[in-house]
C-alpha atoms as a PDB file:
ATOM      1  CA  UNK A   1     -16.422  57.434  13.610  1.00  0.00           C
ATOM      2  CA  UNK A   2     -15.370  60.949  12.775  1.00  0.00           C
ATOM      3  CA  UNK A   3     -16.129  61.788   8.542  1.00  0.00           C
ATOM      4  CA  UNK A   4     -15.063  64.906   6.985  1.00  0.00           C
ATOM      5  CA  UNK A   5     -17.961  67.444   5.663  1.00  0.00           C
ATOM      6  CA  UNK A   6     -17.939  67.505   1.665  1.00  0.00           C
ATOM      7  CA  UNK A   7     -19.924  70.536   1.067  1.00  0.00           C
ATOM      8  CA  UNK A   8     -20.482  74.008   1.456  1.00  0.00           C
ATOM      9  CA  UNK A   9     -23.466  73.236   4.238  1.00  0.00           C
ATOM     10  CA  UNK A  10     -20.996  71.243   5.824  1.00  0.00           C
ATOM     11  CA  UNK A  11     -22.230  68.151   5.141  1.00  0.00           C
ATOM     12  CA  UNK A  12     -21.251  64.435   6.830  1.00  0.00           C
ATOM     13  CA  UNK A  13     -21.534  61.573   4.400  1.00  0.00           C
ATOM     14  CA  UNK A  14     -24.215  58.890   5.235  1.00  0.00           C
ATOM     15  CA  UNK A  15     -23.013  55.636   6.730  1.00  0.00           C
ATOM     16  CA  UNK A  16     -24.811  52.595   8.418  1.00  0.00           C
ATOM     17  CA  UNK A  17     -28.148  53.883   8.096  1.00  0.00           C
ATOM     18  CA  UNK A  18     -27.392  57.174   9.838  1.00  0.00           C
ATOM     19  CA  UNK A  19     -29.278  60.500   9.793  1.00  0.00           C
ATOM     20  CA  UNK A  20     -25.986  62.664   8.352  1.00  0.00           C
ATOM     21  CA  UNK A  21     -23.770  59.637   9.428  1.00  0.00           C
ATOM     22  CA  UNK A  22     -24.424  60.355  13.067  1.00  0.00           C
ATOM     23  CA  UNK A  23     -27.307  59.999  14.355  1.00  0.00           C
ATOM     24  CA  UNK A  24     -29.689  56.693  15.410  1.00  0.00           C
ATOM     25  CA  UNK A  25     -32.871  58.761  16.489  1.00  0.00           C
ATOM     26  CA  UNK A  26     -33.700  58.659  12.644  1.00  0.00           C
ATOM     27  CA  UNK A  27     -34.240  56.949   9.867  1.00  0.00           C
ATOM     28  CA  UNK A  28     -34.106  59.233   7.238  1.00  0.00           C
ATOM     29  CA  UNK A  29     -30.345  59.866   5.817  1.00  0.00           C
ATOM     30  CA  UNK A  30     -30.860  63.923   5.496  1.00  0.00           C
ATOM     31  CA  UNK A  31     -33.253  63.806   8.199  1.00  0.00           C
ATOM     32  CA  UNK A  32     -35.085  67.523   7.901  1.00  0.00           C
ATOM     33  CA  UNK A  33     -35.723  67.313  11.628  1.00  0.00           C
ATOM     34  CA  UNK A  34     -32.183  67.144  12.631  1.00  0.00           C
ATOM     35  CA  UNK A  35     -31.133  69.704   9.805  1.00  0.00           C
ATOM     36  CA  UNK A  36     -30.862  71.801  12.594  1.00  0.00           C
ATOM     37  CA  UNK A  37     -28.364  70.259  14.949  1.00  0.00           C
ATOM     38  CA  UNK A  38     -26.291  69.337  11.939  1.00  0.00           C
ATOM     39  CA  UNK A  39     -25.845  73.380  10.909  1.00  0.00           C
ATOM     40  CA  UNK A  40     -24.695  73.153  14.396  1.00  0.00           C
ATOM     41  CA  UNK A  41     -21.989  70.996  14.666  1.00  0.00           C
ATOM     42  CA  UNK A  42     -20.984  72.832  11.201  1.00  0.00           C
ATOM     43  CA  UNK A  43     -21.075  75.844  12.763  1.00  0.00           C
ATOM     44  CA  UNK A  44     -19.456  74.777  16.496  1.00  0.00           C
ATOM     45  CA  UNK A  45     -16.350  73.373  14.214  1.00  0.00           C
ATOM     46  CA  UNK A  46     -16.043  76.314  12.074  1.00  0.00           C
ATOM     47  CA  UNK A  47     -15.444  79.126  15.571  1.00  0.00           C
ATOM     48  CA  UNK A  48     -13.680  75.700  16.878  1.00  0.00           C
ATOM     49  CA  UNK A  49     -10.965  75.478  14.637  1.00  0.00           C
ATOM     50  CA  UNK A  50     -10.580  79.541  14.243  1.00  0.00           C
ATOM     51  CA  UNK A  51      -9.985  79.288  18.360  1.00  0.00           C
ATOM     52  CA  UNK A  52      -7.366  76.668  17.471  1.00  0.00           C
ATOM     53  CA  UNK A  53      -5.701  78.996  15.394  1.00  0.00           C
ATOM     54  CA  UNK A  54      -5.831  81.881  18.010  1.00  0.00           C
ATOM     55  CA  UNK A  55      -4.406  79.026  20.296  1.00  0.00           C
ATOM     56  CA  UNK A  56      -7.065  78.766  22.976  1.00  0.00           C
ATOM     57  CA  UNK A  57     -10.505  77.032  23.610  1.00  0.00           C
ATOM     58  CA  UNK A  58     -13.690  77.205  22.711  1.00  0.00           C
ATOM     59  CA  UNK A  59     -16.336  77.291  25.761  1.00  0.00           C
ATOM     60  CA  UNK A  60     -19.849  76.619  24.289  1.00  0.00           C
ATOM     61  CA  UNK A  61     -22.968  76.374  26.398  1.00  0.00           C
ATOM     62  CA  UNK A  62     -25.991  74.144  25.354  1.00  0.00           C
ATOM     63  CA  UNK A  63     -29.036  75.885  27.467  1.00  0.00           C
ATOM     64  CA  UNK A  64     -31.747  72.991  27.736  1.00  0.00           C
ATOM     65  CA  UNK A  65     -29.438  69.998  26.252  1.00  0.00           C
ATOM     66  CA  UNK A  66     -31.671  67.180  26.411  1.00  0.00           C
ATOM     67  CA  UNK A  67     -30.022  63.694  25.642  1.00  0.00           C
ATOM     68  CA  UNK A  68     -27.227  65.663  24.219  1.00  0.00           C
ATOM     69  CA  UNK A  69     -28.203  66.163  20.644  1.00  0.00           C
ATOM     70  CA  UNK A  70     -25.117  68.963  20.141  1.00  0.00           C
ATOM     71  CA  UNK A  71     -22.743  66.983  21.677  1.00  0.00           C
ATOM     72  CA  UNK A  72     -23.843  63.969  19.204  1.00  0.00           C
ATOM     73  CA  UNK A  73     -23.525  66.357  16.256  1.00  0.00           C
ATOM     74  CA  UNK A  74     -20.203  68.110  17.278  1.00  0.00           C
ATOM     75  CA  UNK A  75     -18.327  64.967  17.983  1.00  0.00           C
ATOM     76  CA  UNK A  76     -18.103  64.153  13.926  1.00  0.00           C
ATOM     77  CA  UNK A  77     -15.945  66.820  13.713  1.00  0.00           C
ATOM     78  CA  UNK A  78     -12.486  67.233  13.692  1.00  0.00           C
ATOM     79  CA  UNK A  79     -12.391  70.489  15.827  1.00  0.00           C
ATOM     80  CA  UNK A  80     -15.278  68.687  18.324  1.00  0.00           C
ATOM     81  CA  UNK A  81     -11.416  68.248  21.022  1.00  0.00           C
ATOM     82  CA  UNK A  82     -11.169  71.609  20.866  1.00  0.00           C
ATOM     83  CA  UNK A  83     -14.777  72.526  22.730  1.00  0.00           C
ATOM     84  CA  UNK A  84     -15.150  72.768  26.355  1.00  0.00           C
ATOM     85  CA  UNK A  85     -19.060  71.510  26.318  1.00  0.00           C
ATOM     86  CA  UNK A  86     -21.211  72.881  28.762  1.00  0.00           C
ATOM     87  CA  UNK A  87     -24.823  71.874  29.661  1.00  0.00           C
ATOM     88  CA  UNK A  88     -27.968  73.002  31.527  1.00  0.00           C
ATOM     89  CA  UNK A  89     -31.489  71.234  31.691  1.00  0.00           C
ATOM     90  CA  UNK A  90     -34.612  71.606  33.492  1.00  0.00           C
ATOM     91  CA  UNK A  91     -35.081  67.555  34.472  1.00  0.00           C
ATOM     92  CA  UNK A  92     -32.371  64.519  34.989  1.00  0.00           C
ATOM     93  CA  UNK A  93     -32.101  62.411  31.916  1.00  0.00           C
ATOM     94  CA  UNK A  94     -29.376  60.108  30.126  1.00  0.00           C
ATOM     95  CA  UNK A  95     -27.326  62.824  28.069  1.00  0.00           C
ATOM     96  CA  UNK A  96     -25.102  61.821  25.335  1.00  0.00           C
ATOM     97  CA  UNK A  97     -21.779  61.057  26.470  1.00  0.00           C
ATOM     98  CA  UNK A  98     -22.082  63.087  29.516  1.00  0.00           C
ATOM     99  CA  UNK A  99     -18.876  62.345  30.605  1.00  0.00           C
ATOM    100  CA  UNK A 100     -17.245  64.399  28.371  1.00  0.00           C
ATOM    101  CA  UNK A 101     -19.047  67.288  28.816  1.00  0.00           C
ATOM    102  CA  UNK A 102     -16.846  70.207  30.953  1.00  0.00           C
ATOM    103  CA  UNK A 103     -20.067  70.851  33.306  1.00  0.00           C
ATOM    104  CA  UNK A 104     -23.856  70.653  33.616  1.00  0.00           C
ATOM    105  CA  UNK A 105     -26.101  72.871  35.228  1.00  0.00           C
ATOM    106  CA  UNK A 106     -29.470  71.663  36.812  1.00  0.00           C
ATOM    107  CA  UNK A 107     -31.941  74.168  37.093  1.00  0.00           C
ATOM    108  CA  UNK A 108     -34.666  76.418  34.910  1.00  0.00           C
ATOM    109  CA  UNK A 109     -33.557  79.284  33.030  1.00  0.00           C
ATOM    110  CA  UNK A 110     -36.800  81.162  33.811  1.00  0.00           C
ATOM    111  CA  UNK A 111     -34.934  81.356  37.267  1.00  0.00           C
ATOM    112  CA  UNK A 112     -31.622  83.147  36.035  1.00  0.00           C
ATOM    113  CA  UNK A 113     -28.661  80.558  36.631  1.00  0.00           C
ATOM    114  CA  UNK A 114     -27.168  82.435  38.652  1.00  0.00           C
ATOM    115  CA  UNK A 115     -24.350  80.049  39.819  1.00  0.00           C
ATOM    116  CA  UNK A 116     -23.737  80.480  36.093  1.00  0.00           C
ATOM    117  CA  UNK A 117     -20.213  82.905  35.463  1.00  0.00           C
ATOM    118  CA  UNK A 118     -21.232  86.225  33.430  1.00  0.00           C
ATOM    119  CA  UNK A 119     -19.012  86.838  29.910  1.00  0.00           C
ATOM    120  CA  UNK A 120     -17.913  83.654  29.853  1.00  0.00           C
ATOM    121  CA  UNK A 121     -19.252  81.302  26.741  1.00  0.00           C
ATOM    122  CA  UNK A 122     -17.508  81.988  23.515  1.00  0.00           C
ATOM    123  CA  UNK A 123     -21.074  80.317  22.246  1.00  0.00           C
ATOM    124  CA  UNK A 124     -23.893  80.362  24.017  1.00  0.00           C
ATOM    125  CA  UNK A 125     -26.963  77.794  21.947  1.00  0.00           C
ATOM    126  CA  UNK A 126     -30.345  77.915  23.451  1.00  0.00           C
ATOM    127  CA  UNK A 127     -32.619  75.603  20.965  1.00  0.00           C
ATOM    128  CA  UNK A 128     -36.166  75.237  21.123  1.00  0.00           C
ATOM    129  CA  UNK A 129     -36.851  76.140  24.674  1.00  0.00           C
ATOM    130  CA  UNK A 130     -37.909  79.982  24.661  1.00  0.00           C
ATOM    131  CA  UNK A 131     -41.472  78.919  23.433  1.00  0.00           C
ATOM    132  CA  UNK A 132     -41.526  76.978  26.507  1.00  0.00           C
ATOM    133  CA  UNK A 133     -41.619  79.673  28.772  1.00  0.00           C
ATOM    134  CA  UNK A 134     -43.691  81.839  30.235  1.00  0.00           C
ATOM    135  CA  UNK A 135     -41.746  84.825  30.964  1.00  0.00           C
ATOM    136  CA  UNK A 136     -39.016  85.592  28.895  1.00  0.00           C
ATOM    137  CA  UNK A 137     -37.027  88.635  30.370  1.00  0.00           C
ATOM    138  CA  UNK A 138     -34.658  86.998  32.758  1.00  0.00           C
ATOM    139  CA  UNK A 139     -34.168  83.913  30.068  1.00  0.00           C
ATOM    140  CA  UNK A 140     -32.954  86.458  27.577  1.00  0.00           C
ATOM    141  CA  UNK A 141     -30.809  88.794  30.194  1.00  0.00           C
ATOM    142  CA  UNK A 142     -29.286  85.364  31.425  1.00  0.00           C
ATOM    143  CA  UNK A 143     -27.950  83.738  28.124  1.00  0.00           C
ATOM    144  CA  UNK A 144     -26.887  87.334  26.884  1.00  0.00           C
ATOM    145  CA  UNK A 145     -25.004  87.527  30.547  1.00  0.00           C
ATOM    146  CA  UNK A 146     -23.067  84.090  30.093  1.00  0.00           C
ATOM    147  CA  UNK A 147     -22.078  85.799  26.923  1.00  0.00           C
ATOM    148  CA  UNK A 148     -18.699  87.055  26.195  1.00  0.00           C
ATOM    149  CA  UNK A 149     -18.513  90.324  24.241  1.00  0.00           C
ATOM    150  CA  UNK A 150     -17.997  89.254  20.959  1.00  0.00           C
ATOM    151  CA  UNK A 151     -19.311  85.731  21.075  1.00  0.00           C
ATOM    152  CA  UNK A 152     -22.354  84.089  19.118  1.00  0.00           C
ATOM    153  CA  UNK A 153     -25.468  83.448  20.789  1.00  0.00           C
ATOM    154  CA  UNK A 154     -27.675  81.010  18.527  1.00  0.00           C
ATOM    155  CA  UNK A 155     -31.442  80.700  19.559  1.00  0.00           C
ATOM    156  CA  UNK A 156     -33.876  78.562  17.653  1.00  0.00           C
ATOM    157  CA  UNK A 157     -37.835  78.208  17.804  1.00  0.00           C
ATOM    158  CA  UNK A 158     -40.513  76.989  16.258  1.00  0.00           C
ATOM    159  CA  UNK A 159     -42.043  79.684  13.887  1.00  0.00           C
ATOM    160  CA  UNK A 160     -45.231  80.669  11.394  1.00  0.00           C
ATOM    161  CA  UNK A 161     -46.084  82.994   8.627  1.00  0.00           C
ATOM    162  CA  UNK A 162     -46.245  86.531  10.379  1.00  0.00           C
ATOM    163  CA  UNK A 163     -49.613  87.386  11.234  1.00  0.00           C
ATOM    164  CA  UNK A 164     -50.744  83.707  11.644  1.00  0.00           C
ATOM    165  CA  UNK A 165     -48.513  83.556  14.848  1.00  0.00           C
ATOM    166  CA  UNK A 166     -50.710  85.661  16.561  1.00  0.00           C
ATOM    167  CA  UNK A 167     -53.516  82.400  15.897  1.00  0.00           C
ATOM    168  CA  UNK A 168     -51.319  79.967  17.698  1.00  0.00           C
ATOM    169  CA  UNK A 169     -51.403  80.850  21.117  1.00  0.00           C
ATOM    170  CA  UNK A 170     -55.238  81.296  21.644  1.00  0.00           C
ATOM    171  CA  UNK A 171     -55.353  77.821  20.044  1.00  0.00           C
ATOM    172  CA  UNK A 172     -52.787  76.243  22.384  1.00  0.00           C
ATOM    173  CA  UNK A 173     -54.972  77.516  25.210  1.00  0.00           C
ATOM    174  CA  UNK A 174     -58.411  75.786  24.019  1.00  0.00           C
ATOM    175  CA  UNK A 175     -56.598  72.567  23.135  1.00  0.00           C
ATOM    176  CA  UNK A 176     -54.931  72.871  26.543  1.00  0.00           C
ATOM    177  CA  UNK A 177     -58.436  73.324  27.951  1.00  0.00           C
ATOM    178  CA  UNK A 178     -60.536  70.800  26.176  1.00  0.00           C
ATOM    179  CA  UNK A 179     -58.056  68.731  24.166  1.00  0.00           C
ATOM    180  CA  UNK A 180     -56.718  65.348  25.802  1.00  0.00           C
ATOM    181  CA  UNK A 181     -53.314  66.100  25.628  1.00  0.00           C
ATOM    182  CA  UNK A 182     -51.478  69.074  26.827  1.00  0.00           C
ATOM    183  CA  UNK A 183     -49.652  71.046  24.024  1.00  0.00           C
ATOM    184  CA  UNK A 184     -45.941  72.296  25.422  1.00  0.00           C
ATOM    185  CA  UNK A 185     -45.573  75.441  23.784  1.00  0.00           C
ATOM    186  CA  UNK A 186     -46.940  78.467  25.289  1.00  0.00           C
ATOM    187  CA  UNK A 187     -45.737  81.010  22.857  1.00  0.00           C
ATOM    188  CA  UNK A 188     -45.453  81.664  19.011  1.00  0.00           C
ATOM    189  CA  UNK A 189     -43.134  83.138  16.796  1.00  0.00           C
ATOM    190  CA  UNK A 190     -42.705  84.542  13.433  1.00  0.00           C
ATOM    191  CA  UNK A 191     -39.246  85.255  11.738  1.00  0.00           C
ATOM    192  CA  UNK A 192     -40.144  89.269  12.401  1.00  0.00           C
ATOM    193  CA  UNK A 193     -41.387  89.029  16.089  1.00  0.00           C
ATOM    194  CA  UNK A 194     -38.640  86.855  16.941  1.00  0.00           C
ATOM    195  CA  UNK A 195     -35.842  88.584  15.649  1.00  0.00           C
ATOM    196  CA  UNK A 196     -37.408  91.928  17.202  1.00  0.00           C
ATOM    197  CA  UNK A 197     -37.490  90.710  20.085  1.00  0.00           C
ATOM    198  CA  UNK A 198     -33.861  89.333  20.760  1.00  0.00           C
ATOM    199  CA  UNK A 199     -32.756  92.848  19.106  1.00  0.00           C
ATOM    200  CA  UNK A 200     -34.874  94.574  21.273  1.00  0.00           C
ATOM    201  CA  UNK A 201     -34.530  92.782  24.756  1.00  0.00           C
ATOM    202  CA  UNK A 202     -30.850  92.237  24.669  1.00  0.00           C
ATOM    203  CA  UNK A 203     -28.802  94.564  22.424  1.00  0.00           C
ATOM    204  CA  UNK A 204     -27.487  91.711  20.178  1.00  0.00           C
ATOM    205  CA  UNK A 205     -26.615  91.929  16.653  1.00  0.00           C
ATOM    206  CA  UNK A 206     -28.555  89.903  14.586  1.00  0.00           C
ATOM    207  CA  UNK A 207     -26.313  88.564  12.080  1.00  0.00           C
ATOM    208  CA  UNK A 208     -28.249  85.386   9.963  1.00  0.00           C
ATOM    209  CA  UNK A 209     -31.721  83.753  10.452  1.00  0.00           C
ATOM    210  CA  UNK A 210     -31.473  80.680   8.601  1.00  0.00           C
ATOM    211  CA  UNK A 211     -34.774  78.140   8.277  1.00  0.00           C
ATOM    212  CA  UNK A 212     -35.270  74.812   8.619  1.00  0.00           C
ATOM    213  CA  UNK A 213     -38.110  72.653   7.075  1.00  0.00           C
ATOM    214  CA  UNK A 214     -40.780  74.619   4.566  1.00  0.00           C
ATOM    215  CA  UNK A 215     -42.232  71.170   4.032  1.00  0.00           C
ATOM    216  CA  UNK A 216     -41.315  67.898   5.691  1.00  0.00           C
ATOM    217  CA  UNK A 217     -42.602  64.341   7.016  1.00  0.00           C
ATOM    218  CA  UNK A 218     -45.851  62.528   5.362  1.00  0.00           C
ATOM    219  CA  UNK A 219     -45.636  61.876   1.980  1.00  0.00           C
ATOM    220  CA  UNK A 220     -42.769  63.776   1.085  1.00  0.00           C
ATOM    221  CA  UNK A 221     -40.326  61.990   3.962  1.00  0.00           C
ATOM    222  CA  UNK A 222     -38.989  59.525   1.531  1.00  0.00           C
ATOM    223  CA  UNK A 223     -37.145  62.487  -0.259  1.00  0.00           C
ATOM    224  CA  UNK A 224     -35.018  62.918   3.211  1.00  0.00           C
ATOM    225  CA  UNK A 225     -32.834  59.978   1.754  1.00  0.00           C
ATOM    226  CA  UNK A 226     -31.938  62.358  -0.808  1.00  0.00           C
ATOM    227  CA  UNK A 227     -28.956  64.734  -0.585  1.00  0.00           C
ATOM    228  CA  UNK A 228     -30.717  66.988  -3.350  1.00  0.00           C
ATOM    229  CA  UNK A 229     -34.176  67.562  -0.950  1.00  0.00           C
ATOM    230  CA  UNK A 230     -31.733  68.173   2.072  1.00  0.00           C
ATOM    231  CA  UNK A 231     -29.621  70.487  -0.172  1.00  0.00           C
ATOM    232  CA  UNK A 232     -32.760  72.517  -1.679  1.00  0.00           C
ATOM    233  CA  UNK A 233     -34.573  72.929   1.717  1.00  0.00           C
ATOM    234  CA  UNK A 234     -31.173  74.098   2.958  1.00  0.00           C
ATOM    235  CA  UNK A 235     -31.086  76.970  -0.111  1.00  0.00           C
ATOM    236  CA  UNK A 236     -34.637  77.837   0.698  1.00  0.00           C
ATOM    237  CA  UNK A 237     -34.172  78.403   4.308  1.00  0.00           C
ATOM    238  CA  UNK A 238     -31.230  80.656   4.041  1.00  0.00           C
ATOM    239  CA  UNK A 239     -33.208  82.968   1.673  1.00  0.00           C
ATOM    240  CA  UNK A 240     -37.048  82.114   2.852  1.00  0.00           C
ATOM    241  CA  UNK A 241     -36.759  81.555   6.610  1.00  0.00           C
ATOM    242  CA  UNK A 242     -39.803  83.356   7.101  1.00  0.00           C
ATOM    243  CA  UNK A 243     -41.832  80.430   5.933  1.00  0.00           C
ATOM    244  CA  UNK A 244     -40.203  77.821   7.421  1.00  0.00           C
ATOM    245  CA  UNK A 245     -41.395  75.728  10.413  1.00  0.00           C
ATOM    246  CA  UNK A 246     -37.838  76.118  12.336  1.00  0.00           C
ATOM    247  CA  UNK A 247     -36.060  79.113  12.782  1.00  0.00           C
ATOM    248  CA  UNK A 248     -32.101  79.518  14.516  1.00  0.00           C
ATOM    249  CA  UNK A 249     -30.952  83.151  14.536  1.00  0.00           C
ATOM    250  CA  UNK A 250     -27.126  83.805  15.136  1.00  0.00           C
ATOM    251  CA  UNK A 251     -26.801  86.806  17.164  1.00  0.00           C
ATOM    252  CA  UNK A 252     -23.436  88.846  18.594  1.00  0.00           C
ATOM    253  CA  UNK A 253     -22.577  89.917  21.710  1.00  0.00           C
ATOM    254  CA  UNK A 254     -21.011  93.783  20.505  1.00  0.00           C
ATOM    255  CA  UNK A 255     -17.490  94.275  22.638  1.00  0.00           C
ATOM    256  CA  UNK A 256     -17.068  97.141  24.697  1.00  0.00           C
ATOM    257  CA  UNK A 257     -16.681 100.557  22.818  1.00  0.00           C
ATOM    258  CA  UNK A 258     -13.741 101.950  23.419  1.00  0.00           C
ATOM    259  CA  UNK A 259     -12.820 104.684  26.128  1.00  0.00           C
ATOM    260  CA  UNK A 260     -12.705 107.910  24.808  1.00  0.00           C
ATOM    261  CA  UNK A 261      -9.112 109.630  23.997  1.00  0.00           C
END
């Protein structure tokens, strides 16, 4: 059931024991975890209902989608009929309501998606795959391609203090080597590096780098029941990001300059 946000974080009231009244993967009501998906579906609304007003659609893209997690968050809102929903992932799995998604791509974004058209997404989300990857120049040419000048591209990684980024990969690679399990991540990110390098490799303007979690789970997860902790961690990653353990930056595609007179 749709509910209507309440607050200026765009909020969806608890109901039935649901992370932000949506979502069964967790337990906690302000789930820090899925803070994340839920500024998404804020934000996918927001451009949702301004395309409303400008009387056409909004074409989204969800690069490595998962089981859907966008599509889950969008649908509590009440511009969510007003998205055309597109998909990509790497491996078949059971997405979230895949039926009403306008088309899914299977295939690795290391390898371009070519079959993919150019200046086409209005929004173009790409969360928590780049530190996947081992090569990220044709990843970062692609989703800026799919772009249309003037649309939003919003990438989000995992992220540490500058200067103790530079730690995690070298670690990665001896617990890859000697630990028992394999770690997934292949590259690290601070708030500066990452930023840099979406300026820097695809002539987007950075426009917000918001935070998620400075300090979740263990002993502090019973304060995710609390609007108040969700509310304050929210506050602190708009204006500390830096130190957070999640990143999304919102970046712009710049529109054509105009031919000279």
């Amino acid at each position: 059931m749709s509910r209507q946000p309440v607050t200026e974080f765009g909020f969806v009231e608890p109901a039935g024991g649901l992370a932000y009244g949506i979502d069964d993967t967790r337990k906690e009501l302000y789930s820090l975890r899925q803070a994340r998906y839920q500024a998404l579906g804020f934000d996918l609304n927001r451009l949702a209902g301004e395309a409303a007003s400008e009387g056409r659609r909004l074409r989204v893209l969800d690069v490595g989608a998962g089981v859907g997690l966008t599509r889950k968050y969008l649908d509590a809102w009440p511009h969510a009929a007003n998205v055309d929903l597109y998909g990509t992932d790497v491996v078949e799995r059971t997405v979230f309501r895949r039926q009403a998604w306008a088309g899914f791509w299977m295939g690795d974004l290391i390898d371009g998606y070519p079959e993919i058209p150019s200046d086409f997404f209005d929004v173009v989300i790409c969360e928590q795959v780049l530190e996947h990857l081992t090569s990220l120049d044709v990843p970062l040419t692609t989703l800026t391609r799919v772009l249309r000048p003037g649309g939003t591209l919003i990438a989000g990684v995992p992220i540490f203090p500058h200067g103790l980024h530079a730690l995690r990969a070298p670690l990665v690679g001896l617990v890859n080597l000697f630990g028992p399990r394999k770690r997934g991540h292949v590259r690290a990110f601070s708030r500066i590096t990452f930023t840099r390098l979406l300026r820097d490799k695809t002539g987007l303007v950075i426009e917000q780098a918001r935070g998620f979690r400075i300090v979740s789970g263990g002993p502090l997860r019973p304060l995710e029941n609390l609007r108040s902790w969700w509310r304050f961690n929210r506050w602190l990653g708009k204006r500390l990001p830096g130190l957070c353990i999640e990143i999304q930056v919102l970046a712009r595609k710049p529109l054509p300059a105009a031919p000279a007179s």
